[in-house]
N, C-alpha and C. Protein backbone atom coordinates (compact mmCIF):
# COMPACT_ATOMS: atom_id res chain seq x y z
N UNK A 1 3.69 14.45 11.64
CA UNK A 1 3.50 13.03 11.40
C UNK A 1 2.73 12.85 10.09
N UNK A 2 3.83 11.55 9.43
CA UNK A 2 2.71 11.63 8.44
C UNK A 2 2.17 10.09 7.91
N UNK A 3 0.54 10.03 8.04
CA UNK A 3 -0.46 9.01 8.13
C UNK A 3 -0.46 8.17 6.52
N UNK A 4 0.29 7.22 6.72
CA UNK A 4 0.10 6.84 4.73
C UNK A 4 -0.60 5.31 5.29
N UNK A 5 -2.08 5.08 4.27
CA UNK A 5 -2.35 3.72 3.98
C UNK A 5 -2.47 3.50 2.66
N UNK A 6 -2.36 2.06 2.68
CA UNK A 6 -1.69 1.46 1.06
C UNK A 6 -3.08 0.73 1.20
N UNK A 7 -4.13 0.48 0.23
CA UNK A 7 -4.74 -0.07 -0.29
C UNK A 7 -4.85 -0.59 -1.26
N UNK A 8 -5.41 -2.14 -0.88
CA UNK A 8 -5.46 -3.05 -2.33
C UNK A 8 -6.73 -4.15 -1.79
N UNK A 9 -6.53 -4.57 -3.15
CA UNK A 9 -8.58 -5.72 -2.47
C UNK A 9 -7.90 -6.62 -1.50
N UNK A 10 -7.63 -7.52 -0.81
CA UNK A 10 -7.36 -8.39 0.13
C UNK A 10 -6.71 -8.30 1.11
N UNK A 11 -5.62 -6.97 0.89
CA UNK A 11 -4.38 -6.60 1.65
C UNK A 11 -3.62 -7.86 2.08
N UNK A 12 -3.47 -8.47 0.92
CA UNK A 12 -2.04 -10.05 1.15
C UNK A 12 -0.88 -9.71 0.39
N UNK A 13 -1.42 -8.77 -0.72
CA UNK A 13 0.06 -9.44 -1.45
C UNK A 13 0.52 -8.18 -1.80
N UNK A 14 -0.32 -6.92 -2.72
CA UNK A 14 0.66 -5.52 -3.04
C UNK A 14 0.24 -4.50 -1.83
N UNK A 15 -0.46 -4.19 -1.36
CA UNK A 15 -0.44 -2.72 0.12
C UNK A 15 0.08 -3.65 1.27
N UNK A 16 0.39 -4.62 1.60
CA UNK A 16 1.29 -5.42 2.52
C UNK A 16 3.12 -5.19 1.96
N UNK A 17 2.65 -5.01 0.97
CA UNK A 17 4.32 -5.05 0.19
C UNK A 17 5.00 -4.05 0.26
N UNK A 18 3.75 -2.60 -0.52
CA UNK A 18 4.27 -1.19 -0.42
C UNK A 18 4.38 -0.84 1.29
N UNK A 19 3.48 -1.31 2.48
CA UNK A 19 3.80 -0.60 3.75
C UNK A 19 5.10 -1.63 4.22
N UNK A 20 5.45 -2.40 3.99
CA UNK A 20 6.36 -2.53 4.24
C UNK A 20 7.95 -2.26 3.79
N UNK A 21 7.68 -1.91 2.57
CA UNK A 21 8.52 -1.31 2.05
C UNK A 21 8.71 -0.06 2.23
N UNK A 22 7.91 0.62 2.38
CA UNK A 22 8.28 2.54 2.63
C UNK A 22 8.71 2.23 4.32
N UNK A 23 7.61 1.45 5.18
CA UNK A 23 8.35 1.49 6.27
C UNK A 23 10.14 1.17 6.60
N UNK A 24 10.58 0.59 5.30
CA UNK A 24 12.32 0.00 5.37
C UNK A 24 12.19 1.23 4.88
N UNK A 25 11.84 2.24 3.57
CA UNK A 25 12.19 2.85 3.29
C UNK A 25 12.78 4.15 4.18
N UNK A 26 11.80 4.41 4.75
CA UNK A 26 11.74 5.93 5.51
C UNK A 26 13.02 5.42 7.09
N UNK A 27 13.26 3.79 7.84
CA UNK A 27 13.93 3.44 8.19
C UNK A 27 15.34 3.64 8.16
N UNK A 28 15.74 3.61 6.79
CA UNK A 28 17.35 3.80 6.34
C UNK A 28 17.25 5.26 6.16
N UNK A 29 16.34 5.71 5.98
CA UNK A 29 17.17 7.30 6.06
C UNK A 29 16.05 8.22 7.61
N UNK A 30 16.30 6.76 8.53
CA UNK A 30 16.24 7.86 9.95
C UNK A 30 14.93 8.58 10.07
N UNK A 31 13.81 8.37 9.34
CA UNK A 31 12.45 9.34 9.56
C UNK A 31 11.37 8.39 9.72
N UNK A 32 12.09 7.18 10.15
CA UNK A 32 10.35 6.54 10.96
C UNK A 32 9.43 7.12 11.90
N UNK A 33 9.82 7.51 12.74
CA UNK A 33 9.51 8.48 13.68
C UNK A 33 8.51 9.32 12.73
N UNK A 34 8.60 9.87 11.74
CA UNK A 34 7.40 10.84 11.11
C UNK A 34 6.71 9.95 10.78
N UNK A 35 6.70 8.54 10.80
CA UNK A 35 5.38 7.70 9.53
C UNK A 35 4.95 6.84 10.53
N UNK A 36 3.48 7.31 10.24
CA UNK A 36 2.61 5.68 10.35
C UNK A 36 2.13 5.26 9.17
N UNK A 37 2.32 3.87 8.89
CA UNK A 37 2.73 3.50 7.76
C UNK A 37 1.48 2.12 8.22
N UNK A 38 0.63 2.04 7.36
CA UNK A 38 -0.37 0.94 7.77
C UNK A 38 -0.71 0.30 6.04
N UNK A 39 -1.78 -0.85 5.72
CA UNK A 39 -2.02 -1.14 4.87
C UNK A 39 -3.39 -1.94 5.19
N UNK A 40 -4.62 -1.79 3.78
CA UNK A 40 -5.68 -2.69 4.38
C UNK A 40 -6.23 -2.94 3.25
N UNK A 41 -7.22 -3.80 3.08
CA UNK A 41 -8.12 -4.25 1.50
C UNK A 41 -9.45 -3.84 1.48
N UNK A 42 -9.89 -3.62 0.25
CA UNK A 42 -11.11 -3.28 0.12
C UNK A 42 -12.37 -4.11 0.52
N UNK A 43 -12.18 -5.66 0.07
CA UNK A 43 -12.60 -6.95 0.90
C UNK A 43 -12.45 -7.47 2.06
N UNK A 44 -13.40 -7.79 2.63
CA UNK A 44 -12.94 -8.86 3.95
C UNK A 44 -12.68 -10.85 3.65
N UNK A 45 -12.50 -10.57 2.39
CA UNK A 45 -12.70 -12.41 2.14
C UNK A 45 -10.91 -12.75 2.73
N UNK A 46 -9.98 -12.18 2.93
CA UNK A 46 -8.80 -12.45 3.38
C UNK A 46 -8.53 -12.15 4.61
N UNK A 47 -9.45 -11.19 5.13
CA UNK A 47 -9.30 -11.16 6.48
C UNK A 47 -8.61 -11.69 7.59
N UNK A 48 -7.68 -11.33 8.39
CA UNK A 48 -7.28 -12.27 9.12
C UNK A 48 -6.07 -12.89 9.09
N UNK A 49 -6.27 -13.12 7.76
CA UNK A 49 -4.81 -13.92 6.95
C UNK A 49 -3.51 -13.55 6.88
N UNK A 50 -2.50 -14.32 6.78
CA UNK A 50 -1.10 -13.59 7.06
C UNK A 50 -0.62 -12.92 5.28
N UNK A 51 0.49 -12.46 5.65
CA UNK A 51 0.13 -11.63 4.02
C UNK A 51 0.79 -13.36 3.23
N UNK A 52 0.79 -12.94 1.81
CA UNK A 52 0.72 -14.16 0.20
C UNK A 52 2.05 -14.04 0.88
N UNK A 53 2.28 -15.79 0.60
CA UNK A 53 3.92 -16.19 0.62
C UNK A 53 4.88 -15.90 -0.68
N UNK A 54 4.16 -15.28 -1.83
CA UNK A 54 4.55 -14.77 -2.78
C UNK A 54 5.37 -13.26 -2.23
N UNK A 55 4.57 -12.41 -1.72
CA UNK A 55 5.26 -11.05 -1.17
C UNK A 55 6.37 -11.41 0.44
N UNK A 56 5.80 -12.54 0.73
CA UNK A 56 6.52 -12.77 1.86
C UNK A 56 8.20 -13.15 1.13
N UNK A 57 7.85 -13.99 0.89
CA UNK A 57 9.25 -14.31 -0.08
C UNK A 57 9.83 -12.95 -1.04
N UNK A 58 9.10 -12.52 -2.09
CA UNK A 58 9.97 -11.18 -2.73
C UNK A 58 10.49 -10.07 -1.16
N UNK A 59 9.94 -10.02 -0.01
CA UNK A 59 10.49 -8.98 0.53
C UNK A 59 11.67 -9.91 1.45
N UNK A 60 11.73 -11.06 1.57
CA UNK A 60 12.42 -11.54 2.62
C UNK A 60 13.48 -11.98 1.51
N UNK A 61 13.78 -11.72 0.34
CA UNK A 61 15.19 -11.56 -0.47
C UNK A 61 15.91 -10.28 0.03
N UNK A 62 15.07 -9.11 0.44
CA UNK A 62 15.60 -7.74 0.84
C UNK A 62 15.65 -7.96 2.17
N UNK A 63 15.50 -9.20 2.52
CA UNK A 63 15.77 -8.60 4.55
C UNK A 63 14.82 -8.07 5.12
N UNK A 64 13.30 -7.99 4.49
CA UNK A 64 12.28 -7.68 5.23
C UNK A 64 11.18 -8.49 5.35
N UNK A 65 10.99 -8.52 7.00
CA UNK A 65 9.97 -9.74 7.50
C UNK A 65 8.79 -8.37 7.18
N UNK A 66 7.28 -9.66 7.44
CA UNK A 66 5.99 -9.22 7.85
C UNK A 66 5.49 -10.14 8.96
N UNK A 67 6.29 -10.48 9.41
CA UNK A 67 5.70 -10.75 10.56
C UNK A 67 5.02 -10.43 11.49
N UNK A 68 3.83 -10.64 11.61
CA UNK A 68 2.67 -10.30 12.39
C UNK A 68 1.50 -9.30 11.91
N UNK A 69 2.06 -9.17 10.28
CA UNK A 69 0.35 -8.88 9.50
C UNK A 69 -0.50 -9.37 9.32
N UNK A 70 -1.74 -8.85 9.40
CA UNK A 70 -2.52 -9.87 9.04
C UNK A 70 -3.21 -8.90 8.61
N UNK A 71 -4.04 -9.77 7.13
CA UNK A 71 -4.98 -8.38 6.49
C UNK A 71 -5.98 -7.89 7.67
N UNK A 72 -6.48 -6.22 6.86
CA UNK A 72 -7.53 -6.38 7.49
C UNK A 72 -8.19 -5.63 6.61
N UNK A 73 -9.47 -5.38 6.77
CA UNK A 73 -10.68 -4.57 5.98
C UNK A 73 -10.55 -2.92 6.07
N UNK A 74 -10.58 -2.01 5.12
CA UNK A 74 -10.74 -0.73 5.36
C UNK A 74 -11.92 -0.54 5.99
N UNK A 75 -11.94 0.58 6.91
CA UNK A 75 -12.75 1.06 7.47
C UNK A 75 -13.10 2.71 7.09
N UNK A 76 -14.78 2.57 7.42
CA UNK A 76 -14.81 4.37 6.90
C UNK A 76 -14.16 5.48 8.01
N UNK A 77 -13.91 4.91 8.74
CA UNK A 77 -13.20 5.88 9.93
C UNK A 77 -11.64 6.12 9.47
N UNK A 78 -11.23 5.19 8.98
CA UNK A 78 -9.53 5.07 8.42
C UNK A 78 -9.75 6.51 7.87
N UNK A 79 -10.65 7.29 7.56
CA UNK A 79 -10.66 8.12 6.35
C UNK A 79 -9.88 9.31 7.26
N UNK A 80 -10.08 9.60 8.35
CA UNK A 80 -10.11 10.71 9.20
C UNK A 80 -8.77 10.27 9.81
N UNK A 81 -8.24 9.18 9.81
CA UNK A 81 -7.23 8.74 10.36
C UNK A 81 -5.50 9.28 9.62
N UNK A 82 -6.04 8.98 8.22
CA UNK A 82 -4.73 9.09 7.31
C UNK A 82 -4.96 9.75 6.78
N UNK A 83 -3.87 10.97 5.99
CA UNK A 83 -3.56 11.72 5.32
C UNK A 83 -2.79 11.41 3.98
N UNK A 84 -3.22 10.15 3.59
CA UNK A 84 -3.26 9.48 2.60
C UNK A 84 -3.20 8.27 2.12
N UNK A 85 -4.34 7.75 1.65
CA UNK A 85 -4.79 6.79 1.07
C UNK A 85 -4.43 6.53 -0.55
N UNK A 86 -3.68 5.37 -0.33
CA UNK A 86 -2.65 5.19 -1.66
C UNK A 86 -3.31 3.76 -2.39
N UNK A 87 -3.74 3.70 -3.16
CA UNK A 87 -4.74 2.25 -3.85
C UNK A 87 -3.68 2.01 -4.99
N UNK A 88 -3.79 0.79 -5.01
CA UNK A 88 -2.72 -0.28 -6.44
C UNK A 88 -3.31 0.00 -7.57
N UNK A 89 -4.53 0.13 -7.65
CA UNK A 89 -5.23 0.22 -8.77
C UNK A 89 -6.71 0.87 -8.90
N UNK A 90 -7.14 1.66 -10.02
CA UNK A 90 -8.27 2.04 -10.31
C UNK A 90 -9.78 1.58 -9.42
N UNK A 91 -9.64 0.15 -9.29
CA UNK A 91 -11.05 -0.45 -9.13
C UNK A 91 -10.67 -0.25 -7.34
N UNK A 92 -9.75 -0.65 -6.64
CA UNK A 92 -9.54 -0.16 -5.85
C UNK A 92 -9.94 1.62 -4.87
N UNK A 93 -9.59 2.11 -5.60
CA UNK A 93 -9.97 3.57 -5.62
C UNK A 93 -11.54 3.40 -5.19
N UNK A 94 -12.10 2.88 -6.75
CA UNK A 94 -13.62 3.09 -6.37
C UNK A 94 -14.50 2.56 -5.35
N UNK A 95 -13.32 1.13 -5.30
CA UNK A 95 -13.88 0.76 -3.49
C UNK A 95 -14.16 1.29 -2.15
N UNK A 96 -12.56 1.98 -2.15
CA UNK A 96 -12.62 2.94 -1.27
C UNK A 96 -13.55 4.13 -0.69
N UNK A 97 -13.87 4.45 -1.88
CA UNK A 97 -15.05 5.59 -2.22
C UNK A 97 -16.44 4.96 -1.55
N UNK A 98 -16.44 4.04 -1.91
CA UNK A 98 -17.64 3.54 -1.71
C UNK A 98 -18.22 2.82 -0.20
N UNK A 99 -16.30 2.64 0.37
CA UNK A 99 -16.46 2.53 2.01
C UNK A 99 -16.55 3.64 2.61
N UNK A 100 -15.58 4.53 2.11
CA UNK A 100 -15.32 5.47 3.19
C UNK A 100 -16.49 7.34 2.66
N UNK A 101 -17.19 6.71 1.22
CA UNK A 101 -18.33 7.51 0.95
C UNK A 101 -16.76 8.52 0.15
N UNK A 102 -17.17 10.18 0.51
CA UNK A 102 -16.76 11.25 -0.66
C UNK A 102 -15.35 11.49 0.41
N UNK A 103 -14.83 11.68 -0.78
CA UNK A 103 -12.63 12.18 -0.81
C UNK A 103 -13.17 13.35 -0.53
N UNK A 104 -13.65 14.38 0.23
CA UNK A 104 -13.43 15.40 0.06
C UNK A 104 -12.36 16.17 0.63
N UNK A 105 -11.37 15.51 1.16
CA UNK A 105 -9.98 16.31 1.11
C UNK A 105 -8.72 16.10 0.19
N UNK A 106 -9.45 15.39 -0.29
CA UNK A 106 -8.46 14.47 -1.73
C UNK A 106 -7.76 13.82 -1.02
N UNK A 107 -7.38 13.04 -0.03
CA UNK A 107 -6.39 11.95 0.04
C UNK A 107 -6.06 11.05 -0.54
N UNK A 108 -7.16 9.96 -1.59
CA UNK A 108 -6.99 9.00 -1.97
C UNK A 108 -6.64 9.36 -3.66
N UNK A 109 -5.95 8.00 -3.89
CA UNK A 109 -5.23 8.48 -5.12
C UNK A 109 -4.60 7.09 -5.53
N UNK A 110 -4.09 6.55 -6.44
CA UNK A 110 -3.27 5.37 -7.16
C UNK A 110 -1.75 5.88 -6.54
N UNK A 111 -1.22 4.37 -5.95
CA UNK A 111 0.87 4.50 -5.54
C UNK A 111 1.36 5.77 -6.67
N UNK A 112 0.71 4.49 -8.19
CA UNK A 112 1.17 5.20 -9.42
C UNK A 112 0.93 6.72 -10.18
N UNK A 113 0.09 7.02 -9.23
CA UNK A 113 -0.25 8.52 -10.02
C UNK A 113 1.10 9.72 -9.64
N UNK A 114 2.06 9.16 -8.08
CA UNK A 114 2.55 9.86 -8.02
C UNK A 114 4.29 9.47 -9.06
N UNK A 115 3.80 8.75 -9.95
CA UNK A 115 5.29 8.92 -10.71
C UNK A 115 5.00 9.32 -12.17
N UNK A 116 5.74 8.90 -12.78
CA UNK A 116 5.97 10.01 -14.06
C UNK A 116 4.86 9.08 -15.58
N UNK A 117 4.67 7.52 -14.67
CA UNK A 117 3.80 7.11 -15.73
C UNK A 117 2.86 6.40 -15.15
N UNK A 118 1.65 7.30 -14.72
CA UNK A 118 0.28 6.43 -14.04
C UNK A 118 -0.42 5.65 -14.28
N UNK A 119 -0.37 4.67 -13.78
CA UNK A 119 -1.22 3.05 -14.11
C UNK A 119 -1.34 2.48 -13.13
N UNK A 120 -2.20 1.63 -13.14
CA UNK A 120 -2.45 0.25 -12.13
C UNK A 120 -1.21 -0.62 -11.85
N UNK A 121 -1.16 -0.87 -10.45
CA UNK A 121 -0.32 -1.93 -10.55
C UNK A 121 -1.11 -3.61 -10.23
N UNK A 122 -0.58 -4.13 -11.39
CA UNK A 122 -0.78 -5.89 -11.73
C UNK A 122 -0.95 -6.50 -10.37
N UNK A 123 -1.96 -7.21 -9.93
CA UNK A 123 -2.07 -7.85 -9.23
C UNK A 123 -1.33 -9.27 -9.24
N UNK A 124 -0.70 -9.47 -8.13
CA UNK A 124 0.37 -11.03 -8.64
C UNK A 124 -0.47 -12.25 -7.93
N UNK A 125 -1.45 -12.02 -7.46
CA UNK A 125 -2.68 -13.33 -7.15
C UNK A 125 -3.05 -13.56 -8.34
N UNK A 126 -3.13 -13.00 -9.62
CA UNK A 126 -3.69 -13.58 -10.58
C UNK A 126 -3.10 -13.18 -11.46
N UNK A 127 -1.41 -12.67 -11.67
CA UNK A 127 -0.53 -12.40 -12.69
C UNK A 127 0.59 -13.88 -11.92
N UNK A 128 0.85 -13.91 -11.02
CA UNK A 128 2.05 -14.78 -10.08
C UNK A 128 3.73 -13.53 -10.52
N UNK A 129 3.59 -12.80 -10.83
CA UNK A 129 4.56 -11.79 -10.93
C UNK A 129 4.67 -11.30 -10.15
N UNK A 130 5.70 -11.68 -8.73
CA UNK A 130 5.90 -10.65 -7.54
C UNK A 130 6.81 -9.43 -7.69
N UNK A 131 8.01 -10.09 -8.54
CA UNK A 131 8.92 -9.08 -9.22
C UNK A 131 8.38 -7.73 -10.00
N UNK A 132 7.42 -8.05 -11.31
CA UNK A 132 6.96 -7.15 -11.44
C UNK A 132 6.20 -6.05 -10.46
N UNK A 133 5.20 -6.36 -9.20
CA UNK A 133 4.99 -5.75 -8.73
C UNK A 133 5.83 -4.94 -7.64
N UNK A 134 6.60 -5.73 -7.41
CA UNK A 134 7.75 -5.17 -6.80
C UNK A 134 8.16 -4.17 -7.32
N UNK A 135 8.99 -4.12 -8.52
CA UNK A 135 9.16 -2.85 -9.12
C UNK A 135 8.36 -1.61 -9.20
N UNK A 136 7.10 -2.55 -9.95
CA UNK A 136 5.75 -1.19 -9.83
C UNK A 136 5.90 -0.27 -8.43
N UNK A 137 5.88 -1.06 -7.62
CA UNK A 137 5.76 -0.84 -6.12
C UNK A 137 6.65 0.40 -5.19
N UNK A 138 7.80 0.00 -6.20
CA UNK A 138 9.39 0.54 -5.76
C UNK A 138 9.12 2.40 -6.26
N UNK A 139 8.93 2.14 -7.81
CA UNK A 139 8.51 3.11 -8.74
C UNK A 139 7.91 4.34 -7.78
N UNK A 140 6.59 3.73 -7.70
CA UNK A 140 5.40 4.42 -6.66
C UNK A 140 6.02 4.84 -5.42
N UNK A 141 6.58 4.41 -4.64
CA UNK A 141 7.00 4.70 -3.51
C UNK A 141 8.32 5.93 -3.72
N UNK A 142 9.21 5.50 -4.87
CA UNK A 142 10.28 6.58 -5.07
C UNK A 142 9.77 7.92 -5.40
N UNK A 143 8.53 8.00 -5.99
CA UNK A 143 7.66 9.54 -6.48
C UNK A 143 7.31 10.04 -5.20
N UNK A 144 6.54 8.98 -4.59
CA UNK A 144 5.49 9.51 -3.49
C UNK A 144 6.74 10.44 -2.75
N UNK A 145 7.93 9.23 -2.25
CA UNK A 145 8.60 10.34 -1.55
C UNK A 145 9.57 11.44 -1.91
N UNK A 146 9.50 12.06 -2.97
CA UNK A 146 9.73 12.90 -4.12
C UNK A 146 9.03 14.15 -3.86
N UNK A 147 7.16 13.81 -4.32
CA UNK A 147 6.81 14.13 -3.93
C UNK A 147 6.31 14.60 -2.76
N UNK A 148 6.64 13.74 -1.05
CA UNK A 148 6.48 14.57 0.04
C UNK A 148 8.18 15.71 0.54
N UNK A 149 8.98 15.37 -0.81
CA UNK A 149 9.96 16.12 -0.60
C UNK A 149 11.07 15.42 0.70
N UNK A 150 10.75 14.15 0.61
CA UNK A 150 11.88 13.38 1.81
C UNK A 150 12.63 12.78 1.11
């Protein structure tokens, strides 16, 4: 089994996007069954909330609901939980660190580090670019599973 969380600050609009997307992903080719596939934010100010009607809308062009997410806050226990912790961006990362204290098994890491050109991905709460992150999103997810060799 394998444990992936997507982290981003609010968990509304990009780690709501990427777990739902690898979850369609790993879906069409038959290996849900290996994934738990979760997503959460570094903040609690969204808490609660259903994910941005911005990502709701870019994924429900592809035929995929979120129905019945609702953010929630990382926890330092998540750490022991997943076997990898995937952050949108840099400042992210350092959040994480700072909930869940020291990586010392290396799990955590940027979507983007696992493709061929590592960067942050754009936040669309304060870019309004769902498309772009979408792509970013797509990018990241096509390495990662590259890289787990699926």
């Amino acid at each position: 089994m394998i444990k992936v969380l997507f982290v981003c600050l609010g968990n509304i609009c990009r780690s709501p996007m990427a777990e739902f997307l690898l979850k369609d992903m790993v879906k069409k080719k038959n290996i849900e069954n290996e994934f738990i596939i979760e997503s959460a934010g570094t903040s609690n100010e969204e808490e609660g909330n259903p994910v941005h009607f911005g990502t709701r809308r870019k994924l429900s062009e592809i035929g995929i609901s979120t129905d019945g997410k609702y953010a929630r806050k990382l926890q330092k226990e998540d750490y022991e939980k997943y076997d990898y912790i995937l952050a949108m961006e840099e400042k992210n990362v350092k959040n994480i660190i700072r909930i869940i204290g020291e990586d010392k098994d290396n799990k955590v890491h940027r979507l983007l580090d696992y493709s061929e050109n590592p960067r942050d991905i754009a936040d669309p709460w304060y870019t309004g670019n769902f498309d772009e992150t979408y792509n970013d999103i797509m990018e990241g997810l096509e390495s990662f599973l590259e890289y787990l060799k699926i």
